[in-house]
C-alpha atoms as a PDB file:
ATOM      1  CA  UNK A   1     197.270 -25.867  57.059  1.00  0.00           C
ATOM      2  CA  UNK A   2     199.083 -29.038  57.475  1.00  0.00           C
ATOM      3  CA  UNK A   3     202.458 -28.864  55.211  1.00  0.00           C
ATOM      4  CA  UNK A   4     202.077 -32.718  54.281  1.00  0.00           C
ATOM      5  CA  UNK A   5     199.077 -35.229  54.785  1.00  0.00           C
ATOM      6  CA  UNK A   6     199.689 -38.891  53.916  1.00  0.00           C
ATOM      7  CA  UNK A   7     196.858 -40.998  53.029  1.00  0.00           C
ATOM      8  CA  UNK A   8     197.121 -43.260  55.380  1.00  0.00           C
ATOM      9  CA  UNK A   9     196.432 -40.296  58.057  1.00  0.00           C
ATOM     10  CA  UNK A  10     193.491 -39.652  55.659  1.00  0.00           C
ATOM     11  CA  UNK A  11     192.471 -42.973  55.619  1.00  0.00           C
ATOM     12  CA  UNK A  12     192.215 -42.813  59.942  1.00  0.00           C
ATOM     13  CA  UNK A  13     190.608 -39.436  60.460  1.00  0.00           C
ATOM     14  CA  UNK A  14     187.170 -39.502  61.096  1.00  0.00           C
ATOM     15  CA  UNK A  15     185.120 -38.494  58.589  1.00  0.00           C
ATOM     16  CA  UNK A  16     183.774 -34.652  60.129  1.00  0.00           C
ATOM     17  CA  UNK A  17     187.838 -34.002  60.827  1.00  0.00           C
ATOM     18  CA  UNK A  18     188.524 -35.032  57.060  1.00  0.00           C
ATOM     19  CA  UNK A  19     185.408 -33.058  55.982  1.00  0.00           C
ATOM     20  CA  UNK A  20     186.659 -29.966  57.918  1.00  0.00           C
ATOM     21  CA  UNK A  21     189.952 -30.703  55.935  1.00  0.00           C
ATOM     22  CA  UNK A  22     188.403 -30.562  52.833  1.00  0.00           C
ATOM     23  CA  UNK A  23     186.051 -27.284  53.353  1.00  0.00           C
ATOM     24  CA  UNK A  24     189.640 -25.684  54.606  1.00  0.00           C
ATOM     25  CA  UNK A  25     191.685 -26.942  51.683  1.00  0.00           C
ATOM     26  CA  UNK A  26     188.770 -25.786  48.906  1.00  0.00           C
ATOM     27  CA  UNK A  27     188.972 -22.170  50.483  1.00  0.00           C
ATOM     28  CA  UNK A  28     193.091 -22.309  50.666  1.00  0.00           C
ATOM     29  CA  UNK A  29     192.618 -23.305  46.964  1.00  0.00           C
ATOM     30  CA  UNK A  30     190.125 -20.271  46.376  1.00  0.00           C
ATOM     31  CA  UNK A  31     193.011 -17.771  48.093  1.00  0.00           C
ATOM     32  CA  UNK A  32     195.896 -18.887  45.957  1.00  0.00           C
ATOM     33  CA  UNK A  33     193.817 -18.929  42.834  1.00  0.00           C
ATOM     34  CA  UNK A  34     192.919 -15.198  43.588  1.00  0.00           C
ATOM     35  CA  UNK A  35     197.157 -14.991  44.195  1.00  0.00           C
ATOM     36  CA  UNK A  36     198.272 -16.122  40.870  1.00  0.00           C
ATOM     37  CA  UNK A  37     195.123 -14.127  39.368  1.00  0.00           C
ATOM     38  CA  UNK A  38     196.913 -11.219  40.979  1.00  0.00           C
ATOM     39  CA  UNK A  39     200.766 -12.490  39.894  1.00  0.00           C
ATOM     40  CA  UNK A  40     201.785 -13.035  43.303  1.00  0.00           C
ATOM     41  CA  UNK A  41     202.038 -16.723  44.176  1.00  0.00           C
ATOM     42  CA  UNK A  42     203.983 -17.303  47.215  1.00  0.00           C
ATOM     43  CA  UNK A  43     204.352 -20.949  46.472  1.00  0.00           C
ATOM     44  CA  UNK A  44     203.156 -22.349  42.862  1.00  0.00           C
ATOM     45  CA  UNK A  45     203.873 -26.016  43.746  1.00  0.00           C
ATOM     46  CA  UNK A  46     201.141 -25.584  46.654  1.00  0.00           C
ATOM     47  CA  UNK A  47     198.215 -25.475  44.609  1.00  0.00           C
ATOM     48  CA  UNK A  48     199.052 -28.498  42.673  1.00  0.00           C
ATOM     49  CA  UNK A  49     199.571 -30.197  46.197  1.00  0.00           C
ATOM     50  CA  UNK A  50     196.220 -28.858  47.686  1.00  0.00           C
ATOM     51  CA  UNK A  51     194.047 -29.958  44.357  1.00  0.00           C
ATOM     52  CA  UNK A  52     195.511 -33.562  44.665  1.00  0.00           C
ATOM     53  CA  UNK A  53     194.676 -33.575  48.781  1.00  0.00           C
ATOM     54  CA  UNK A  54     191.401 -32.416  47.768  1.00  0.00           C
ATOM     55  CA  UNK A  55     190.589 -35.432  45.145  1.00  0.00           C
ATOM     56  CA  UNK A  56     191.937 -38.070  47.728  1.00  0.00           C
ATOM     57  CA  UNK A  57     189.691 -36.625  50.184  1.00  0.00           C
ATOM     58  CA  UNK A  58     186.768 -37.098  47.707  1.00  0.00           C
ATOM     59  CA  UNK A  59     187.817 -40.299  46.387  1.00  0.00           C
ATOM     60  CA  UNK A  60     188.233 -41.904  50.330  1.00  0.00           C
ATOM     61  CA  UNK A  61     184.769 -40.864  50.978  1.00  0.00           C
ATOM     62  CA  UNK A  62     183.315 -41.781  47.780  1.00  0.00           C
ATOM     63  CA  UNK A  63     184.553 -45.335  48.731  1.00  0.00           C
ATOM     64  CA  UNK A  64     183.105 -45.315  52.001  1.00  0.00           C
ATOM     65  CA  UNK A  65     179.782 -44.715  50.637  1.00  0.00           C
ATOM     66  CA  UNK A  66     180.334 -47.175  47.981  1.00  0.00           C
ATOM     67  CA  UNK A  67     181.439 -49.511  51.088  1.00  0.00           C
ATOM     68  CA  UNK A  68     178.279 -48.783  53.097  1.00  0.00           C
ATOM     69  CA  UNK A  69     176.047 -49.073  50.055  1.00  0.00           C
ATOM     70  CA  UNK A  70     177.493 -52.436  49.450  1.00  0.00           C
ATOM     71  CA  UNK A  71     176.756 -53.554  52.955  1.00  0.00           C
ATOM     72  CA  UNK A  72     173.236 -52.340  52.682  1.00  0.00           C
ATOM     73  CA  UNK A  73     172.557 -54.422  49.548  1.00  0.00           C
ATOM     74  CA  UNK A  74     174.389 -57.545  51.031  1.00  0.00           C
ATOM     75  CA  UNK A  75     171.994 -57.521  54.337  1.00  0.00           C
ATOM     76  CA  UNK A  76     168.825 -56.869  52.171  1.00  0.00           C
ATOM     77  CA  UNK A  77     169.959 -59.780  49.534  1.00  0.00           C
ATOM     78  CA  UNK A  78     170.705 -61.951  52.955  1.00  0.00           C
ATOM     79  CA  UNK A  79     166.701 -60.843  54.109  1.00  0.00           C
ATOM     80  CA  UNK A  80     166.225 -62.805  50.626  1.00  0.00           C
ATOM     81  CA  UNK A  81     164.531 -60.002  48.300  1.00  0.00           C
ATOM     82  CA  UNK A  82     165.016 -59.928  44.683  1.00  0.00           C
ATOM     83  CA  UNK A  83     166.955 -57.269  42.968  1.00  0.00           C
ATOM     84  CA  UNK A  84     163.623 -55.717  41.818  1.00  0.00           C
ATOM     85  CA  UNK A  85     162.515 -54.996  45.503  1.00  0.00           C
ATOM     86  CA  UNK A  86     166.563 -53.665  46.002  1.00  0.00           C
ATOM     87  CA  UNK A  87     166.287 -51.833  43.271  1.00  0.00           C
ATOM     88  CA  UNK A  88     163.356 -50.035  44.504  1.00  0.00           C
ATOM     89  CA  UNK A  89     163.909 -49.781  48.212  1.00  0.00           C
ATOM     90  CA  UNK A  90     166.911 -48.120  47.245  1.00  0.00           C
ATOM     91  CA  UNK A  91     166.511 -46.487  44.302  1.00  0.00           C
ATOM     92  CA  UNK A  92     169.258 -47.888  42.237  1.00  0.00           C
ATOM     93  CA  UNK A  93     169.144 -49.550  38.950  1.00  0.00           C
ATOM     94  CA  UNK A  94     169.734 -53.022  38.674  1.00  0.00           C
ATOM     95  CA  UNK A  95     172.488 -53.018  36.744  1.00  0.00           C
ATOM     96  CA  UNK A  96     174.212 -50.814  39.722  1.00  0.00           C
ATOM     97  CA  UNK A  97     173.561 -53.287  42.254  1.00  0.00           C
ATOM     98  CA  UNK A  98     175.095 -56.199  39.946  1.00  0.00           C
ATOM     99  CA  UNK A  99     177.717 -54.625  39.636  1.00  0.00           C
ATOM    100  CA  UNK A 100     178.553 -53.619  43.255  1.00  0.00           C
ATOM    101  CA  UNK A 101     177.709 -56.854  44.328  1.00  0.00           C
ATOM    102  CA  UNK A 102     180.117 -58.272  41.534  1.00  0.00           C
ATOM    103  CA  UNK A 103     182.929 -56.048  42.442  1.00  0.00           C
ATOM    104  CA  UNK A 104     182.363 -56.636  46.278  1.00  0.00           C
ATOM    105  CA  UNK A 105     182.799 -60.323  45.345  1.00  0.00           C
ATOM    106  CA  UNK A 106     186.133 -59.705  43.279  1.00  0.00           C
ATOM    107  CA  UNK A 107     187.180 -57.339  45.937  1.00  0.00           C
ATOM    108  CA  UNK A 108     186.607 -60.352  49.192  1.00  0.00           C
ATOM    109  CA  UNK A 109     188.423 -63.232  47.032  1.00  0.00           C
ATOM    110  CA  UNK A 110     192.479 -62.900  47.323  1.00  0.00           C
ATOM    111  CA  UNK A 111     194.492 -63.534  44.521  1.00  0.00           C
ATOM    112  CA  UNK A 112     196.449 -66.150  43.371  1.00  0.00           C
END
């Protein structure tokens, strides 16, 4: 296991490397738990580092699908269907797709 990951090295793996990360840090979490269940942790602070490299795993790809789902909606609003037809090609509600379209908005503008 890699002793420190930063995010931005998260950020550039492809997504079956940081997948394989993930499946490898969820079963080095599984053998520490069974260490401390058995009193003999090696290193304590490691499990609080691997639970936090697991939830920024999770949390990049959740906003890559959020990305791509965004991108989706865009082209199909471009095509010029209603949220209604969205809605149901995609099976999202349509207060979803307001609001990913609102934050995807909010998110393209730069601040003043």
């Amino acid at each position: 296991m890699p002793e420190k990951v930063k995010l931005r090295d998260l950020k550039n793996m492809s997504r079956e490397d940081r997948l394989r990360l993930l499946n490898d840090l969820r079963s080095e979490l599984i053998r520490l738990e069974t260490q401390r269940g058995r009193g003999v942790v090696d290193n304590p602070g490691r499990m609080r580092y691997v639970k936090r490299l697991i939830a920024r795993i999770l949390t990049i790809e959740h906003e890559a699908e959020l990305m791509e789902l965004r991108n989706k909606i865009n082209e199909l609003v471009k095509k010029g269907l209603t949220l209604d037809k969205i809605s149901m090609q995609l099976g999202i509600e349509k207060t979803i797709i307001k609001k990913l379209l609102r934050t995807a908005k909010t998110a393209a503008t730069p601040a003043k």
